[in-house]
N, C-alpha and C. Protein backbone atom coordinates (compact mmCIF):
# COMPACT_ATOMS: atom_id res chain seq x y z
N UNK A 1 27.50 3.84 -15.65
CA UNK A 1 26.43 4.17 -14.73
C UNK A 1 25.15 3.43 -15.10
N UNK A 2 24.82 3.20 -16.61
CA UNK A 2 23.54 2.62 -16.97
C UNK A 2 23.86 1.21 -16.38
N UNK A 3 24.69 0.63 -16.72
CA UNK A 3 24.89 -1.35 -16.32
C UNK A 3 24.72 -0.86 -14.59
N UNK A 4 25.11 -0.15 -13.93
CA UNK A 4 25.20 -0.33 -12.46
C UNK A 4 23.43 -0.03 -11.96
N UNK A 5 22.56 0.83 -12.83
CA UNK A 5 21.18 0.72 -12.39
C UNK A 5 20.46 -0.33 -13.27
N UNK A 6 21.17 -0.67 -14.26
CA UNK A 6 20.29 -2.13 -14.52
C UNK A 6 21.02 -3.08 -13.72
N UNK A 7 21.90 -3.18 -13.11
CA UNK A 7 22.07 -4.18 -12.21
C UNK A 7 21.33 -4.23 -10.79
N UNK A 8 21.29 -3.01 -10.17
CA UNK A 8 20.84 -2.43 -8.84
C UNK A 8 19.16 -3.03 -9.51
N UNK A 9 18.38 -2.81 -10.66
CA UNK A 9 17.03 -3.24 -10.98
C UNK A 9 16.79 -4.38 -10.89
N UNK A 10 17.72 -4.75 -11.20
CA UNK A 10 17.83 -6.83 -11.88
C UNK A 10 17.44 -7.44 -10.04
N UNK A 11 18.62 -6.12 -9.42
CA UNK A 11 18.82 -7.08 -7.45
C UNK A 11 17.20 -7.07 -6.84
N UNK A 12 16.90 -5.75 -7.00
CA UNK A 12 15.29 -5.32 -6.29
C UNK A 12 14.28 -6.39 -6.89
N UNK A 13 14.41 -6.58 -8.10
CA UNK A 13 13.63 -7.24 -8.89
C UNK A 13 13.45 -8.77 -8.82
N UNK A 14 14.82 -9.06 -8.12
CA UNK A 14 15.07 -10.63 -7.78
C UNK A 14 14.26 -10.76 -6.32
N UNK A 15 14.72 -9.73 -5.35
CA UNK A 15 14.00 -9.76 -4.10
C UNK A 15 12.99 -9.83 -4.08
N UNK A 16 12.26 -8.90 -5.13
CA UNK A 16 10.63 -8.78 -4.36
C UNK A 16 10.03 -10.03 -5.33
N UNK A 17 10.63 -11.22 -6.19
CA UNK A 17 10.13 -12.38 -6.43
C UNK A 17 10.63 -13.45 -5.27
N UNK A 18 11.39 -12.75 -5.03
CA UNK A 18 11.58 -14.63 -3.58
C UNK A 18 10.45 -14.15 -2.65
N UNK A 19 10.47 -16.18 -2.05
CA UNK A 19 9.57 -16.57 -1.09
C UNK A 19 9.41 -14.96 0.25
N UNK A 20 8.93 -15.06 0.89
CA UNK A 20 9.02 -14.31 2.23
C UNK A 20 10.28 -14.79 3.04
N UNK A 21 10.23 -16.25 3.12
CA UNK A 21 10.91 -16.96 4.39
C UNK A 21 12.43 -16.81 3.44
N UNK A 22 12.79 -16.26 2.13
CA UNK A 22 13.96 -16.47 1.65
C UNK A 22 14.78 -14.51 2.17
N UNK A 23 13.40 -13.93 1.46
CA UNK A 23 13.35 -12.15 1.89
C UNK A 23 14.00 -11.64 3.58
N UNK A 24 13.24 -12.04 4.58
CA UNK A 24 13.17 -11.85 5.73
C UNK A 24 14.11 -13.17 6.58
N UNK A 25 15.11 -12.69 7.67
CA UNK A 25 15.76 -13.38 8.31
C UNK A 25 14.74 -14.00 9.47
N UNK A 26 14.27 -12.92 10.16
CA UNK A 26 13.15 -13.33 11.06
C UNK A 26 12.13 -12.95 11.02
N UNK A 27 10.79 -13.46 11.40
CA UNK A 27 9.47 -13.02 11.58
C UNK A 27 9.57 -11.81 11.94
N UNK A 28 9.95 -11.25 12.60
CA UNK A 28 9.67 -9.51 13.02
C UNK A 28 10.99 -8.73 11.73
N UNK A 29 11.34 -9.71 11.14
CA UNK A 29 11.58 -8.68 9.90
C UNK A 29 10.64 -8.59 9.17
N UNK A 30 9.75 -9.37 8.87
CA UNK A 30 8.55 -9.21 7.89
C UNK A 30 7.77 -8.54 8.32
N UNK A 31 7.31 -8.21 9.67
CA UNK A 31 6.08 -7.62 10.28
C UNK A 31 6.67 -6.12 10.01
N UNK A 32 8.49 -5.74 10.46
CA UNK A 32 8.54 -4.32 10.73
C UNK A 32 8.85 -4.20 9.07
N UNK A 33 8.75 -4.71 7.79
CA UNK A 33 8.74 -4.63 6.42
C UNK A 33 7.17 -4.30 6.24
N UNK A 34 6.30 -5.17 6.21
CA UNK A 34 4.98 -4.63 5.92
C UNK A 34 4.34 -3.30 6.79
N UNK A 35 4.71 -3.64 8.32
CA UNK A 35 4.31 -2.20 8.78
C UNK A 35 4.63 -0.85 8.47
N UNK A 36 5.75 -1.09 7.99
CA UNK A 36 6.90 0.48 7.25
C UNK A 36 5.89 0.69 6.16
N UNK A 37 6.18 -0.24 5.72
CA UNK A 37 5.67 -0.12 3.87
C UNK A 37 3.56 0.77 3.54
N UNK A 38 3.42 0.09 4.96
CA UNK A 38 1.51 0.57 5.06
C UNK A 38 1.92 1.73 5.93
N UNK A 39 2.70 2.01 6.88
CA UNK A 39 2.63 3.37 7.53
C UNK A 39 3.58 4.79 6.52
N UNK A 40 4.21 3.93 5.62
CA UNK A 40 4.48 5.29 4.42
C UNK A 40 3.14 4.92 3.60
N UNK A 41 2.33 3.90 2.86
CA UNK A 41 1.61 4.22 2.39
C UNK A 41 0.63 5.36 2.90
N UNK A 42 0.16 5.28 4.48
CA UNK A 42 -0.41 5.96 5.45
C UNK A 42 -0.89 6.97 5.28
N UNK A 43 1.07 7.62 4.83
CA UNK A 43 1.08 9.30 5.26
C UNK A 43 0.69 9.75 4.64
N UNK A 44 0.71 9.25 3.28
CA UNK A 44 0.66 9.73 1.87
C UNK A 44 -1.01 9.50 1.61
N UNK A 45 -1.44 8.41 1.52
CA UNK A 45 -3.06 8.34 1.56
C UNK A 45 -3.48 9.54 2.12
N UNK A 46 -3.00 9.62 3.39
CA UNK A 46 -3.52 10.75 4.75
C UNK A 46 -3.51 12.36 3.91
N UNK A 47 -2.27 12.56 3.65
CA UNK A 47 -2.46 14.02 2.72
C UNK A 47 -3.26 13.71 1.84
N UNK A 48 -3.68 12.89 1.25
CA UNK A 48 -4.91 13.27 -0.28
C UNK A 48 -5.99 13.01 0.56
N UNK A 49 -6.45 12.54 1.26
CA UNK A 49 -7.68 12.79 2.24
C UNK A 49 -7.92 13.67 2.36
N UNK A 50 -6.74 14.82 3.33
CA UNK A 50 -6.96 16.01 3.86
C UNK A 50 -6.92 17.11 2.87
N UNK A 51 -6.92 16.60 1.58
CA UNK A 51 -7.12 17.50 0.38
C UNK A 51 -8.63 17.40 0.18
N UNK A 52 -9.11 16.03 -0.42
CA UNK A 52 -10.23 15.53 -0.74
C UNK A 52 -11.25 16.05 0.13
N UNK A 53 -10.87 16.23 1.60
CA UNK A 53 -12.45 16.14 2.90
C UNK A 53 -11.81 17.94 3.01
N UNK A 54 -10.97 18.71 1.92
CA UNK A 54 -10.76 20.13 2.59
C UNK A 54 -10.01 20.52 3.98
N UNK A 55 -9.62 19.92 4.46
CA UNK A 55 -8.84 20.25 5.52
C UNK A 55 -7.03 20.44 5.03
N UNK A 56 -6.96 20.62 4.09
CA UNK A 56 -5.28 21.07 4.10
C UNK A 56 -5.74 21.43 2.01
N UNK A 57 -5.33 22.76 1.62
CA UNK A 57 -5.72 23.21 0.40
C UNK A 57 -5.09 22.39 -0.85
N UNK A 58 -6.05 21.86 -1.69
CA UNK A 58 -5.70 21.38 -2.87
C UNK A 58 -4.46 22.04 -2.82
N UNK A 59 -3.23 21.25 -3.75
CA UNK A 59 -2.05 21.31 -4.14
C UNK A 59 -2.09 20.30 -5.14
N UNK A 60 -2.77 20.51 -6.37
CA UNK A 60 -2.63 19.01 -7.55
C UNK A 60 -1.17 18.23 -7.74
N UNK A 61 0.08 19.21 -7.63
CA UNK A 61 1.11 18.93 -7.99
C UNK A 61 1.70 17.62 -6.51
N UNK A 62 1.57 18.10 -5.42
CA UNK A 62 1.30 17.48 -4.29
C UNK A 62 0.61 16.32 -3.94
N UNK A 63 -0.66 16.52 -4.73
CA UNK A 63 -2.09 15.23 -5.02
C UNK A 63 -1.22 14.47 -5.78
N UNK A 64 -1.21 14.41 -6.69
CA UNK A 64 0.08 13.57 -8.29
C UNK A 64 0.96 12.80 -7.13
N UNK A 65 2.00 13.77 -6.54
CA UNK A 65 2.98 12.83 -6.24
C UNK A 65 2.61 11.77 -5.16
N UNK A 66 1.69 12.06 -3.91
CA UNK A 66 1.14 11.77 -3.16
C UNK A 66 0.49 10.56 -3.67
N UNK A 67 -0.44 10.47 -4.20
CA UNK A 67 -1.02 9.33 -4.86
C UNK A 67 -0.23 8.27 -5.59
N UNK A 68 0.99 8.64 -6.31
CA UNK A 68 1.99 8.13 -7.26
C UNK A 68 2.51 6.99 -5.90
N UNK A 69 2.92 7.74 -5.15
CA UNK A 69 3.59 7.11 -3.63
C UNK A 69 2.60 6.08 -3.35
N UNK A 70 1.43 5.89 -3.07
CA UNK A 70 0.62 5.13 -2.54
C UNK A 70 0.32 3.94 -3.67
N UNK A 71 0.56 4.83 -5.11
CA UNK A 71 0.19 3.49 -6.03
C UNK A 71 1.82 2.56 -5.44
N UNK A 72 2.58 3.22 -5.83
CA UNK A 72 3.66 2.03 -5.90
C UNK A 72 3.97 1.21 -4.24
N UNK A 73 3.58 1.89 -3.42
CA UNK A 73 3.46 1.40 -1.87
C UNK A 73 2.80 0.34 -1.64
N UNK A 74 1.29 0.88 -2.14
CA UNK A 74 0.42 -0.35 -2.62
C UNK A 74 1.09 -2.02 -2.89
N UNK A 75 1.89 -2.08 -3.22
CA UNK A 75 2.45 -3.39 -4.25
C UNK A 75 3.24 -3.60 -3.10
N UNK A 76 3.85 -3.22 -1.98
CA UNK A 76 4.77 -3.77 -1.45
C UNK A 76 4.44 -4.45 -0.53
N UNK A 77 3.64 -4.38 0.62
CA UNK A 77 3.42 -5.00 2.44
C UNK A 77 3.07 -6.71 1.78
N UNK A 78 2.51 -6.73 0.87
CA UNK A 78 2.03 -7.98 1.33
C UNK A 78 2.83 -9.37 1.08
N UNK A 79 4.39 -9.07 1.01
CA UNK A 79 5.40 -10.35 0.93
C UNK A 79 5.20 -10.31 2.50
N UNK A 80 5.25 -9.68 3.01
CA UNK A 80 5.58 -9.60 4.58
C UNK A 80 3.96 -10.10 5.36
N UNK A 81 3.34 -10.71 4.74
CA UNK A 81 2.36 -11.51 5.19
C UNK A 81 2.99 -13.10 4.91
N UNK A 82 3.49 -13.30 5.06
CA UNK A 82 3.59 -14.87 4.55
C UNK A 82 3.43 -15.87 5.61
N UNK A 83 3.56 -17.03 5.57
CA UNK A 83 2.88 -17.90 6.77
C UNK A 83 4.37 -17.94 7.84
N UNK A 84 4.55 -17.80 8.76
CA UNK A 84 5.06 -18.00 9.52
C UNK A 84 5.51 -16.54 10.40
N UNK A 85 5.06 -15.43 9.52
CA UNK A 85 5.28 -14.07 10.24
C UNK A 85 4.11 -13.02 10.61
N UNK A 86 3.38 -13.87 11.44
CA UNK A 86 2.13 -13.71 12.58
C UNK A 86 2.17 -12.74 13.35
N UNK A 87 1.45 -12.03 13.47
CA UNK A 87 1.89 -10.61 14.65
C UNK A 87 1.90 -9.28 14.56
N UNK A 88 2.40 -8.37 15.02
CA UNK A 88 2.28 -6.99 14.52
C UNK A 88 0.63 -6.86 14.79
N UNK A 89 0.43 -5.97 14.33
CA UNK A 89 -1.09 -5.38 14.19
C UNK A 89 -2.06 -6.17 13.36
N UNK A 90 -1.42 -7.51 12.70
CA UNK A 90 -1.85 -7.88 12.03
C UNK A 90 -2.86 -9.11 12.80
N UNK A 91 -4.20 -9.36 12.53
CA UNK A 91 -5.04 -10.39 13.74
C UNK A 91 -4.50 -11.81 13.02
N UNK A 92 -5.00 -12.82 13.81
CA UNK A 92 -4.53 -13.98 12.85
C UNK A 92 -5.62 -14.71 11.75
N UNK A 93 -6.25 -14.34 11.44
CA UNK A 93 -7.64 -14.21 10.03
C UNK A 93 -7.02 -13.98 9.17
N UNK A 94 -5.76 -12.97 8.98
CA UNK A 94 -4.94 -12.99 7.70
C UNK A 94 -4.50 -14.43 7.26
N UNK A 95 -3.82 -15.44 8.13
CA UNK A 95 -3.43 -16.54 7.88
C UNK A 95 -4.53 -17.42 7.61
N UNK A 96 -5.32 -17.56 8.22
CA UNK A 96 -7.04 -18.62 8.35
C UNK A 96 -7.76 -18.30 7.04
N UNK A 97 -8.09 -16.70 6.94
CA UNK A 97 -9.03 -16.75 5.95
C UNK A 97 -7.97 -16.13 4.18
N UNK A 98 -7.07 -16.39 3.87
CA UNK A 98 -5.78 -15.85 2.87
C UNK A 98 -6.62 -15.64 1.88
N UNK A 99 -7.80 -16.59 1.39
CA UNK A 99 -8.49 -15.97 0.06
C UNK A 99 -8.82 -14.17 0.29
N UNK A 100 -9.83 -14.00 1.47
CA UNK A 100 -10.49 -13.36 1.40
C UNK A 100 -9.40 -11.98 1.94
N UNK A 101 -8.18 -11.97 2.30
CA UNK A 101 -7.67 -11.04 2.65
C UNK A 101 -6.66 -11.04 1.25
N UNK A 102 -6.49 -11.89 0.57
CA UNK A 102 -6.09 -11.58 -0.64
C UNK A 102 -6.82 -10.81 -1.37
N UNK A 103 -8.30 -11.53 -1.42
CA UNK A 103 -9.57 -10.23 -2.46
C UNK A 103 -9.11 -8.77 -1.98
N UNK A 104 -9.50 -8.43 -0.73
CA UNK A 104 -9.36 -6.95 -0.39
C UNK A 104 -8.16 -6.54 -0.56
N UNK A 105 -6.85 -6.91 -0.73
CA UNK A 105 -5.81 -6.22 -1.11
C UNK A 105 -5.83 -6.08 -2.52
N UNK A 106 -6.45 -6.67 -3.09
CA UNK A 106 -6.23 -6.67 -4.35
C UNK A 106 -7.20 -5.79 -5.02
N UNK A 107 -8.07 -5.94 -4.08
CA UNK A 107 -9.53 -4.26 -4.31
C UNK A 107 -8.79 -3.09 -4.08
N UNK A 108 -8.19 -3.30 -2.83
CA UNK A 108 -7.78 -1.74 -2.80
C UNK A 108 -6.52 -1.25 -3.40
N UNK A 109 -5.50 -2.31 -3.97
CA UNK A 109 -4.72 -1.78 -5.30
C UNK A 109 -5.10 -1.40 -6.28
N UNK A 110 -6.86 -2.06 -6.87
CA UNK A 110 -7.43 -2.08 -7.66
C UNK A 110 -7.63 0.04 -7.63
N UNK A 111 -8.41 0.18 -6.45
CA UNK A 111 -9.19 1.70 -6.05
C UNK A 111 -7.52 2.38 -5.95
N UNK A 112 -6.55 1.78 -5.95
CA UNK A 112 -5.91 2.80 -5.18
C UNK A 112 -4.87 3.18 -6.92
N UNK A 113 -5.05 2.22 -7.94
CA UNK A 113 -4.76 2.90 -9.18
C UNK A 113 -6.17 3.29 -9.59
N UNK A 114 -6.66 3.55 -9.63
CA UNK A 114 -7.79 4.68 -9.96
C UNK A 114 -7.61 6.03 -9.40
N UNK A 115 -7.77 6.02 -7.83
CA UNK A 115 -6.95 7.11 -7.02
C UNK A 115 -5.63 8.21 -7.88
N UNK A 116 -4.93 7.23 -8.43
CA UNK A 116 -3.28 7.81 -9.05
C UNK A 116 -4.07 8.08 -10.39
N UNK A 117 -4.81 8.02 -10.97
CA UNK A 117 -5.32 8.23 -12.36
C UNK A 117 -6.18 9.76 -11.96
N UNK A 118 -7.17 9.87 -10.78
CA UNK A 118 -7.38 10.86 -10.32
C UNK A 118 -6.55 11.87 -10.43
N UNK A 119 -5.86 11.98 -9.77
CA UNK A 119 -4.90 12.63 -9.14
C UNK A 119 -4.03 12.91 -10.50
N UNK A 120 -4.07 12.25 -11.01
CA UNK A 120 -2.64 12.87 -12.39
C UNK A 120 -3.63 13.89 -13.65
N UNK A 121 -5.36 14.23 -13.10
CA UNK A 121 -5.76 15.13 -14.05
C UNK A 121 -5.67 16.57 -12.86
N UNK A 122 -5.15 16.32 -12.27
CA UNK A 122 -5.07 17.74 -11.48
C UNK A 122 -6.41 18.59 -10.78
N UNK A 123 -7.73 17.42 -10.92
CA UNK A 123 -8.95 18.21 -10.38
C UNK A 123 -9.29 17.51 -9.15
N UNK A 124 -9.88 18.58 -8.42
CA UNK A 124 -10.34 18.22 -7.54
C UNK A 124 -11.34 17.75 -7.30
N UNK A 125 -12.38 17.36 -8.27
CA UNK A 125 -13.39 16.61 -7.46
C UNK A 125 -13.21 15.68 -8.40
N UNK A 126 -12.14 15.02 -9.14
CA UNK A 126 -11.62 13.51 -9.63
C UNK A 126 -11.08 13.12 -8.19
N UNK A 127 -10.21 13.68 -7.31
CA UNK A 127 -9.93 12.80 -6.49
C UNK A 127 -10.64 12.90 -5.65
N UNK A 128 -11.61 13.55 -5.28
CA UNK A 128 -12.43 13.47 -4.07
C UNK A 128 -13.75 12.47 -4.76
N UNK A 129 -13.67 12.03 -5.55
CA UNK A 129 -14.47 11.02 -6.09
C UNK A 129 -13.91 9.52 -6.24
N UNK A 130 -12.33 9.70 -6.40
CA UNK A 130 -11.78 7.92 -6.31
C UNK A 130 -11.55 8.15 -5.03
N UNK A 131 -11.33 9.15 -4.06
CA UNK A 131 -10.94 8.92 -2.56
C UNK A 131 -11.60 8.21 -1.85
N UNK A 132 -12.99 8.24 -1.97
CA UNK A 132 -13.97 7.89 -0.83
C UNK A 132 -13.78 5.79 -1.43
N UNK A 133 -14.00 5.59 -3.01
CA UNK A 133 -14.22 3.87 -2.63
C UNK A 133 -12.49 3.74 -2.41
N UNK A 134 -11.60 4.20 -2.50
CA UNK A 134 -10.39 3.91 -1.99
C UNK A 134 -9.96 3.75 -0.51
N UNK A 135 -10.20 4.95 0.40
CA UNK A 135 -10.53 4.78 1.67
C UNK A 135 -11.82 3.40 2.05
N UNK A 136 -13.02 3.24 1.36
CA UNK A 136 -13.55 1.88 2.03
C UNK A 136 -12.75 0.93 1.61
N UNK A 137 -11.97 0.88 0.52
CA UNK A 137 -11.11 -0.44 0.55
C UNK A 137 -10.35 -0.62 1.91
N UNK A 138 -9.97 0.27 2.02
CA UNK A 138 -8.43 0.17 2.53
C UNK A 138 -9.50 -0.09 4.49
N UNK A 139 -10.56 0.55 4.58
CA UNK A 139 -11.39 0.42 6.01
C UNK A 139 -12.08 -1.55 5.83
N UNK A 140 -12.98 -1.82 4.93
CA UNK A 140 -12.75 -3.07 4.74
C UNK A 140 -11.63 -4.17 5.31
N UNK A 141 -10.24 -4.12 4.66
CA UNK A 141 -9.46 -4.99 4.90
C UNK A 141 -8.96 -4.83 6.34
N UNK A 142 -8.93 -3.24 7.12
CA UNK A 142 -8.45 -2.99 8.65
C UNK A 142 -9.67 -3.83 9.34
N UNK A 143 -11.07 -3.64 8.75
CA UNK A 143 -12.21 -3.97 9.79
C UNK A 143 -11.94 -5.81 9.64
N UNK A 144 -11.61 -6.23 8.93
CA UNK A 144 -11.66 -7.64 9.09
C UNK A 144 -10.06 -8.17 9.53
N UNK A 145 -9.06 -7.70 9.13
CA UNK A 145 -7.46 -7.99 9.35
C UNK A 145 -6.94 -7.34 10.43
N UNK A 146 -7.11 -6.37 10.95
CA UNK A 146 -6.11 -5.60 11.42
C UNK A 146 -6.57 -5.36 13.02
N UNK A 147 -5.67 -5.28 13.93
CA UNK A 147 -6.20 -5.23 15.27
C UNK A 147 -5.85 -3.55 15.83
N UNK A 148 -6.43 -2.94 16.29
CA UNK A 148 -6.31 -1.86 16.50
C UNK A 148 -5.50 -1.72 18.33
């Protein structure tokens, strides 16, 4: 059983280092890969919000896992940006301006492990304190990338 999950690690581990264009068969596989990957990050952001702004009752144990989800979510959408898979919700400034939509993803992985560091002391006004520059990351990169 151990060789069959270090093998199953070794496969995931090979994938998420290839190109995009090696990952994805077609362009709308990459778009419906990054869109999955940011609309589970979403849900999960969305419950520690509605903890943080009081609208659904602290649950730390809930906050932890919730946040845990978003750190490792975090790391995934952006193979599914690569040049040739244009579209989705995504405007085309992702491709034109790549430095600067690289900075902000990389800010808000930055806020969004701080967020999971929050969240793993079990208080509530630790995460209602990494919530708010975590949410402007994540409003940042929609206000300049993302088409509504």
């Amino acid at each position: 059983m151990k060789a069959l999950s270090t093998l199953a690690l070794a496969a995931v581990v090979a994938t998420a280092t290839l190109p995009a264009s090696a990952q994805f068969a077609k362009p709308e596989d990459a778009i419906k890969y990054r869109q999955s990957a940011l609309s589970v990050l979403g849900t999960h952001f969305g419950r520690l919000g509605a903890m943080a702004n009081g609208k659904l009752a602290f649950d730390a144990k809930a906050a932890q896992e919730s946040a845990e989800i978003v750190a490792f979510m975090s790391k995934l959408p952006w193979a599914g940006f690569a040049a040739g898979t244009e579209g989705g919700k995504a405007k085309p400034e992702v491709w034109k301006e790549q430095a600067k939509f690289h900075d902000l993803s990389d800010k808000m992985q930055a806020e969004v492990v701080k967020l999971n560091a929050a969240a793993k002391t079990g208080n509530l006004d630790s995460l209602k304190a990494a919530f708010g520059p975590a949410a402007n990351s994540c409003k940042s990169c929609h206000d300049s990338f993302r088409n509504r």
